[in-house]
PDB file of N, CA and C in Angstrom:
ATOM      1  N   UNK A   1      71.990  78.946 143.489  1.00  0.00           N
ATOM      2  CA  UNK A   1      73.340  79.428 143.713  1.00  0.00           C
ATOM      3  C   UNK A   1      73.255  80.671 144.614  1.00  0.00           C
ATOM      4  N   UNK A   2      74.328  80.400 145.829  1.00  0.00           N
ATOM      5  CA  UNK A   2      74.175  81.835 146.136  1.00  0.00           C
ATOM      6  C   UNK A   2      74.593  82.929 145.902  1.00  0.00           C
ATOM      7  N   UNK A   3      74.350  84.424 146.328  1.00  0.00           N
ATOM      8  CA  UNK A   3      74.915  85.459 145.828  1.00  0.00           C
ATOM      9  C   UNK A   3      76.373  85.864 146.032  1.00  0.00           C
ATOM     10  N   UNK A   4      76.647  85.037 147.480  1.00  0.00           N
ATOM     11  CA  UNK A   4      78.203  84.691 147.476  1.00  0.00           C
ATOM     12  C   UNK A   4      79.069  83.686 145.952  1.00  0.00           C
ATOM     13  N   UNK A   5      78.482  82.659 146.168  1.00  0.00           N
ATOM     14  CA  UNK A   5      79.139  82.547 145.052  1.00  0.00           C
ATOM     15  C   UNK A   5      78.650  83.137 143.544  1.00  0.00           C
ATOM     16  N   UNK A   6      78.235  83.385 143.185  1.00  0.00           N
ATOM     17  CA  UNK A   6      77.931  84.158 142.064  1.00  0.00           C
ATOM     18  C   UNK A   6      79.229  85.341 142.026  1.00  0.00           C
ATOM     19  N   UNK A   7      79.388  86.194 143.241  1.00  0.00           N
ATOM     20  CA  UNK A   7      79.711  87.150 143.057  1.00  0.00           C
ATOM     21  C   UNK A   7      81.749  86.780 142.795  1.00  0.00           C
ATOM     22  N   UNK A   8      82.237  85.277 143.748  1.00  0.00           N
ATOM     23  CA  UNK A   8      83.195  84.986 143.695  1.00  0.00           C
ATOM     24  C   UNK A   8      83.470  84.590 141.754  1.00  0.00           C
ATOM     25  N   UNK A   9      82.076  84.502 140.903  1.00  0.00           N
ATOM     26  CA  UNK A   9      82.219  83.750 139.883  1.00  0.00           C
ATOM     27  C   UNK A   9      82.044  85.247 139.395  1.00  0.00           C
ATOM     28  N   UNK A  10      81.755  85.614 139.234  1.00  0.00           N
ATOM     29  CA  UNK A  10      81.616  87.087 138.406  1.00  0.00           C
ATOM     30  C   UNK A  10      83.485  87.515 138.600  1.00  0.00           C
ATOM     31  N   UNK A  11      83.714  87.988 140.218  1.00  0.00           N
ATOM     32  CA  UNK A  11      84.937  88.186 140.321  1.00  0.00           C
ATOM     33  C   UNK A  11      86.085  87.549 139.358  1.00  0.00           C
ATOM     34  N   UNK A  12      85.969  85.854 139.313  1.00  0.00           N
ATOM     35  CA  UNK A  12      87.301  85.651 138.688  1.00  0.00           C
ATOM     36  C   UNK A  12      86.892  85.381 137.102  1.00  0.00           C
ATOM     37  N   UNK A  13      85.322  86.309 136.907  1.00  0.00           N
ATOM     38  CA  UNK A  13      85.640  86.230 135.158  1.00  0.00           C
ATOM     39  C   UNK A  13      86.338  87.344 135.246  1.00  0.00           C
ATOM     40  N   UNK A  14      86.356  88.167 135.594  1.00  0.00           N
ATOM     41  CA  UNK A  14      86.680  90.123 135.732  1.00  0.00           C
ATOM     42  C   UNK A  14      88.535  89.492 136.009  1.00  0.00           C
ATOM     43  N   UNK A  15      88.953  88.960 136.766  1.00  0.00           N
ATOM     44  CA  UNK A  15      90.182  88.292 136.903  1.00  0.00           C
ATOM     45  C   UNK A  15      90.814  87.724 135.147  1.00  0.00           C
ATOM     46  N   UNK A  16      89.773  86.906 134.773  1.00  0.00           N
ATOM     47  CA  UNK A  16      90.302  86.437 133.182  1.00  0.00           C
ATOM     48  C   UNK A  16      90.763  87.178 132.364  1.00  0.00           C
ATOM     49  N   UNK A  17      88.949  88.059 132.257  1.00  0.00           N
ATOM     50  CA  UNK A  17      88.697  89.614 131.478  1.00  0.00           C
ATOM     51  C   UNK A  17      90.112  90.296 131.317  1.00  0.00           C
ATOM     52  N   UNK A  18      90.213  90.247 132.484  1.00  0.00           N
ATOM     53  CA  UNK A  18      91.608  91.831 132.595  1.00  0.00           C
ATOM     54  C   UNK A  18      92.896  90.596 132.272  1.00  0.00           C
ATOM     55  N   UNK A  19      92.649  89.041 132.532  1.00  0.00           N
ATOM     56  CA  UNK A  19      94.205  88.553 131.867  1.00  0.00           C
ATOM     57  C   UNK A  19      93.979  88.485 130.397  1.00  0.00           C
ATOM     58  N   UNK A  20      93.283  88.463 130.562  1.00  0.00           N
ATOM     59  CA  UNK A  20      92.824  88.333 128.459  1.00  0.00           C
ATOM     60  C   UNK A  20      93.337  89.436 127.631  1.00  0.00           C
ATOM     61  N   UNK A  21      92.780  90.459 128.818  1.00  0.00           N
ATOM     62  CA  UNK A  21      93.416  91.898 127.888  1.00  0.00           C
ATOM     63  C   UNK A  21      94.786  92.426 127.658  1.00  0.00           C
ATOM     64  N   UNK A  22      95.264  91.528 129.430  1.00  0.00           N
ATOM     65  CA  UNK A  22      96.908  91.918 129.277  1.00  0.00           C
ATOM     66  C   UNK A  22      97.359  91.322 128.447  1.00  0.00           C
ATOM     67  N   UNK A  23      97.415  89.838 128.294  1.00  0.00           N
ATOM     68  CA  UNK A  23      98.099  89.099 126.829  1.00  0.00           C
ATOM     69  C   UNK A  23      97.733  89.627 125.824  1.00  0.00           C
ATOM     70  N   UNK A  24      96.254  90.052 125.382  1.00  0.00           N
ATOM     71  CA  UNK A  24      96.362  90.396 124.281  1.00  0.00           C
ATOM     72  C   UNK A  24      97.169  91.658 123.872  1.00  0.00           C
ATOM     73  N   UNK A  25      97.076  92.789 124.724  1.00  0.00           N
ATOM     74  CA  UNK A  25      98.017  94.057 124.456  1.00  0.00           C
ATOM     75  C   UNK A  25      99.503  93.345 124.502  1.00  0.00           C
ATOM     76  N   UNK A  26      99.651  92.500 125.364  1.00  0.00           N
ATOM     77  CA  UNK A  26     101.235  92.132 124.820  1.00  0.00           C
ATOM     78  C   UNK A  26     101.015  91.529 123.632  1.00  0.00           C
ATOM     79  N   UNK A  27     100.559  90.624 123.105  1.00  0.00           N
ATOM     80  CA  UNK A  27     100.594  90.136 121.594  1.00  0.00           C
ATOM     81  C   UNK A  27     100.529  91.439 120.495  1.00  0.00           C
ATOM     82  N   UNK A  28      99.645  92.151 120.958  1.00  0.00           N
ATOM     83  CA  UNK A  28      99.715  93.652 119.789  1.00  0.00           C
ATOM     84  C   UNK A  28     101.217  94.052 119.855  1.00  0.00           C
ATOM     85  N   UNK A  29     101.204  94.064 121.133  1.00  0.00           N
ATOM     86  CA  UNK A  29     103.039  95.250 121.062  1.00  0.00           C
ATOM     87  C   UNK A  29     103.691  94.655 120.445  1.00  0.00           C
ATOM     88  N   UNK A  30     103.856  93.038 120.433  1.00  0.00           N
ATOM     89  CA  UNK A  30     104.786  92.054 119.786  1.00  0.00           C
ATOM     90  C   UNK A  30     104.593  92.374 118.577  1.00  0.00           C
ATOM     91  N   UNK A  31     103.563  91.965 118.085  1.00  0.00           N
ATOM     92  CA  UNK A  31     103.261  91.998 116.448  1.00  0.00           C
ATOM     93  C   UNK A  31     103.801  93.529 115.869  1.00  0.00           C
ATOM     94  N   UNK A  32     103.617  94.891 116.907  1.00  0.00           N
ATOM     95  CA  UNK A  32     104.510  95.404 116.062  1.00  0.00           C
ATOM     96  C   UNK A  32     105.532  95.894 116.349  1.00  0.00           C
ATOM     97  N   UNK A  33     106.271  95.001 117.086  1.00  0.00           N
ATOM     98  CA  UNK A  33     107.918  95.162 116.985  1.00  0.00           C
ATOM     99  C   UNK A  33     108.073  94.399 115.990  1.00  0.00           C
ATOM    100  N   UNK A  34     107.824  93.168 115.957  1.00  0.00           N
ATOM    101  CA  UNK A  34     107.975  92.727 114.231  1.00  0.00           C
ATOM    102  C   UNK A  34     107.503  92.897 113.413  1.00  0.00           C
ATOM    103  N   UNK A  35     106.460  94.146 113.107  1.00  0.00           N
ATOM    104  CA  UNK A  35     106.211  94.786 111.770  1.00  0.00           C
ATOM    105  C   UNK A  35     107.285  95.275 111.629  1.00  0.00           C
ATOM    106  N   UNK A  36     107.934  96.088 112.518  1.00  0.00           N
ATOM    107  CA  UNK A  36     108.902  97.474 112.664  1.00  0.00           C
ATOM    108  C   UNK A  36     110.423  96.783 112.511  1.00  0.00           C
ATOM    109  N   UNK A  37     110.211  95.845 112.897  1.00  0.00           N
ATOM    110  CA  UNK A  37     111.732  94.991 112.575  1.00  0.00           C
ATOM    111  C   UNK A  37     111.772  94.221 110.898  1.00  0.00           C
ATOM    112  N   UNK A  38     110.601  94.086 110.541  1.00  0.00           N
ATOM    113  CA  UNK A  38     110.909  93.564 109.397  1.00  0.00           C
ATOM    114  C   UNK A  38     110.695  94.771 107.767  1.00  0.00           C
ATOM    115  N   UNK A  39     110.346  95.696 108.530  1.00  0.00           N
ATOM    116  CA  UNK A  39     110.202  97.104 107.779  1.00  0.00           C
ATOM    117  C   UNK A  39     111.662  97.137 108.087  1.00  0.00           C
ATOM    118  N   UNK A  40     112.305  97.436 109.179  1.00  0.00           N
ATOM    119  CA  UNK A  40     114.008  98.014 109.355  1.00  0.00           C
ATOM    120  C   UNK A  40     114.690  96.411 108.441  1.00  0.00           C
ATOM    121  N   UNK A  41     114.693  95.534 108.155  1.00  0.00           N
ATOM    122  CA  UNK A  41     115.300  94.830 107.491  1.00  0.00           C
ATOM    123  C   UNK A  41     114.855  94.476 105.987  1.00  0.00           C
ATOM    124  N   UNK A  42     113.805  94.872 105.677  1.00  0.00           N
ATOM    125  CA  UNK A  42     113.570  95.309 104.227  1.00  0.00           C
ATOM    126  C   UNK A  42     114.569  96.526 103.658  1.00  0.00           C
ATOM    127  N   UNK A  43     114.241  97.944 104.441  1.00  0.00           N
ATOM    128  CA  UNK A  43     115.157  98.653 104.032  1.00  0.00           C
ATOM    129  C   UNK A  43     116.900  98.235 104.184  1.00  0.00           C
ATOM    130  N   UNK A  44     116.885  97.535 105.047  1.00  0.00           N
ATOM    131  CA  UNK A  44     118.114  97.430 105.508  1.00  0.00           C
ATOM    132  C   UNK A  44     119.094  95.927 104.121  1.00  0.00           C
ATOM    133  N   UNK A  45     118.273  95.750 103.856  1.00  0.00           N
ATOM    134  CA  UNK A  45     118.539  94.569 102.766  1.00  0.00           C
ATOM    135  C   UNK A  45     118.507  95.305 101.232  1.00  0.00           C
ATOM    136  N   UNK A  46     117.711  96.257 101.188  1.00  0.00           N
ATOM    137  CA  UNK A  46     117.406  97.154  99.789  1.00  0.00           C
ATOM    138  C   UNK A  46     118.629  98.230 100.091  1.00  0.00           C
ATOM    139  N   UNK A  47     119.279  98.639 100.939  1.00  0.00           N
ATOM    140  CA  UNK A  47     120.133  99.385 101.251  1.00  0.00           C
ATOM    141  C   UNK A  47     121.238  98.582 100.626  1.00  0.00           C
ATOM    142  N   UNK A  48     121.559  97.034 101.253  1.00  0.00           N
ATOM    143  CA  UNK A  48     122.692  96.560 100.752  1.00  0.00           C
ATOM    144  C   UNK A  48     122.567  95.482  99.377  1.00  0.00           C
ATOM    145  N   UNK A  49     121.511  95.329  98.834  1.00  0.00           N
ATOM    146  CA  UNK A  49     121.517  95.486  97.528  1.00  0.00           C
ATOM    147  C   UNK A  49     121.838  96.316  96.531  1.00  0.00           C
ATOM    148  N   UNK A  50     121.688  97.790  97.014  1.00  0.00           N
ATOM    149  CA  UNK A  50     122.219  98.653  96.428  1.00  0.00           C
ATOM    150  C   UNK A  50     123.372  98.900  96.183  1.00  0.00           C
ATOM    151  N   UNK A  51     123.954  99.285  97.559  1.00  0.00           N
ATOM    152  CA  UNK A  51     125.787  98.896  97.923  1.00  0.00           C
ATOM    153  C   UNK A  51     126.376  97.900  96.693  1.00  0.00           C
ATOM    154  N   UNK A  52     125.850  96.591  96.797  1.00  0.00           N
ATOM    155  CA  UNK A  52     126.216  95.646  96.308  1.00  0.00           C
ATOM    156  C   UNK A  52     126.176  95.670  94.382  1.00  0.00           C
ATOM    157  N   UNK A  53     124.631  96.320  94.260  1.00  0.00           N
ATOM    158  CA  UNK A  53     124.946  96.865  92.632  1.00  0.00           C
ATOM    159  C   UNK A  53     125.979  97.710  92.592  1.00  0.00           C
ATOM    160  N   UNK A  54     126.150  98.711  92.976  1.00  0.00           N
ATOM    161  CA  UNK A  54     127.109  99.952  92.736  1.00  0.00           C
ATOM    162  C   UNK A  54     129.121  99.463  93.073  1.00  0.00           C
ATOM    163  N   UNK A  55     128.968  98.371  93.702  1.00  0.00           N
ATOM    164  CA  UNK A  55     130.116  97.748  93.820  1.00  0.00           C
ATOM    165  C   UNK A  55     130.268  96.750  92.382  1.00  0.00           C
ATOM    166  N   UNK A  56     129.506  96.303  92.209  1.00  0.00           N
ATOM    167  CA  UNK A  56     129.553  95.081  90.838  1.00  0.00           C
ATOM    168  C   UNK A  56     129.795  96.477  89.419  1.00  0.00           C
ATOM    169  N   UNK A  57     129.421  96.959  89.687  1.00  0.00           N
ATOM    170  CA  UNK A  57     129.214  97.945  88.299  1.00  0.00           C
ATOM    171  C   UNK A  57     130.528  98.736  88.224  1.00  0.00           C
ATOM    172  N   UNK A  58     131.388  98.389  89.784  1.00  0.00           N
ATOM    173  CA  UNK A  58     132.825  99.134  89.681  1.00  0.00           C
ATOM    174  C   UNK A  58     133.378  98.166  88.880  1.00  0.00           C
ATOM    175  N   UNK A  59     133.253  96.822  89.438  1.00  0.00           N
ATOM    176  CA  UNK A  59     134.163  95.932  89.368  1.00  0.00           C
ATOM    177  C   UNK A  59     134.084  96.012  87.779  1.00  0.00           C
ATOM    178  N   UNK A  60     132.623  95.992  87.287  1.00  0.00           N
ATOM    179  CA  UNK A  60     133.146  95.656  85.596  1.00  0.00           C
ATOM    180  C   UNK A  60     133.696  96.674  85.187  1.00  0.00           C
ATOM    181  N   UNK A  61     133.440  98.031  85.946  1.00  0.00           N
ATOM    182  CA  UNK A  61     134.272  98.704  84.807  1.00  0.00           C
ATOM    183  C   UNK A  61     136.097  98.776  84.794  1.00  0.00           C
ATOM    184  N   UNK A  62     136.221  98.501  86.014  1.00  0.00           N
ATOM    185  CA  UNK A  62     137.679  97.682  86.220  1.00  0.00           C
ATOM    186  C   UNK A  62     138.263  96.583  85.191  1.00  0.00           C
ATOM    187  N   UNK A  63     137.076  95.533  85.251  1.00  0.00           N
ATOM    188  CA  UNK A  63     137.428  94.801  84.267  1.00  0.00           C
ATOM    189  C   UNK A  63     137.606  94.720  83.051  1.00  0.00           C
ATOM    190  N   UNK A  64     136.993  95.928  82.421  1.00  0.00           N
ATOM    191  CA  UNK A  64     136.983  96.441  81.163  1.00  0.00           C
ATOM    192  C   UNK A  64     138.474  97.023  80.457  1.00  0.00           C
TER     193      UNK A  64
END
């Protein structure tokens, strides 16, 4: 093989290399926007569970 091509084959691993890395840093960022989105909708669901007890606990005492 020559050192021309060798060097064209080295080149487009270094081409992969660096696409490999960009997808993967986009897959990280992804993964944590949806850590961070499903942390904001945990609280955000325990928030209106709460709401939702403190509304039921009117109602019975209304009903009482």
């Amino acid at each position: 093989m020559s050192n021309e091509r060798e060097l064209e084959l080295v080149h487009r691993r270094d081409e992969i290399l660096h696409e490999t890395m960009t997808l993967t840093a986009n897959v990280v960022q992804s993964l944590e926007q949806q850590q961070k989105l499903a942390f904001d909708t945990q609280e955000n669901l325990h928030n209106q569970n709460f709401l939702l007890s403190l509304a039921n606990d009117k109602m019975r005492l209304m009903n009482q």
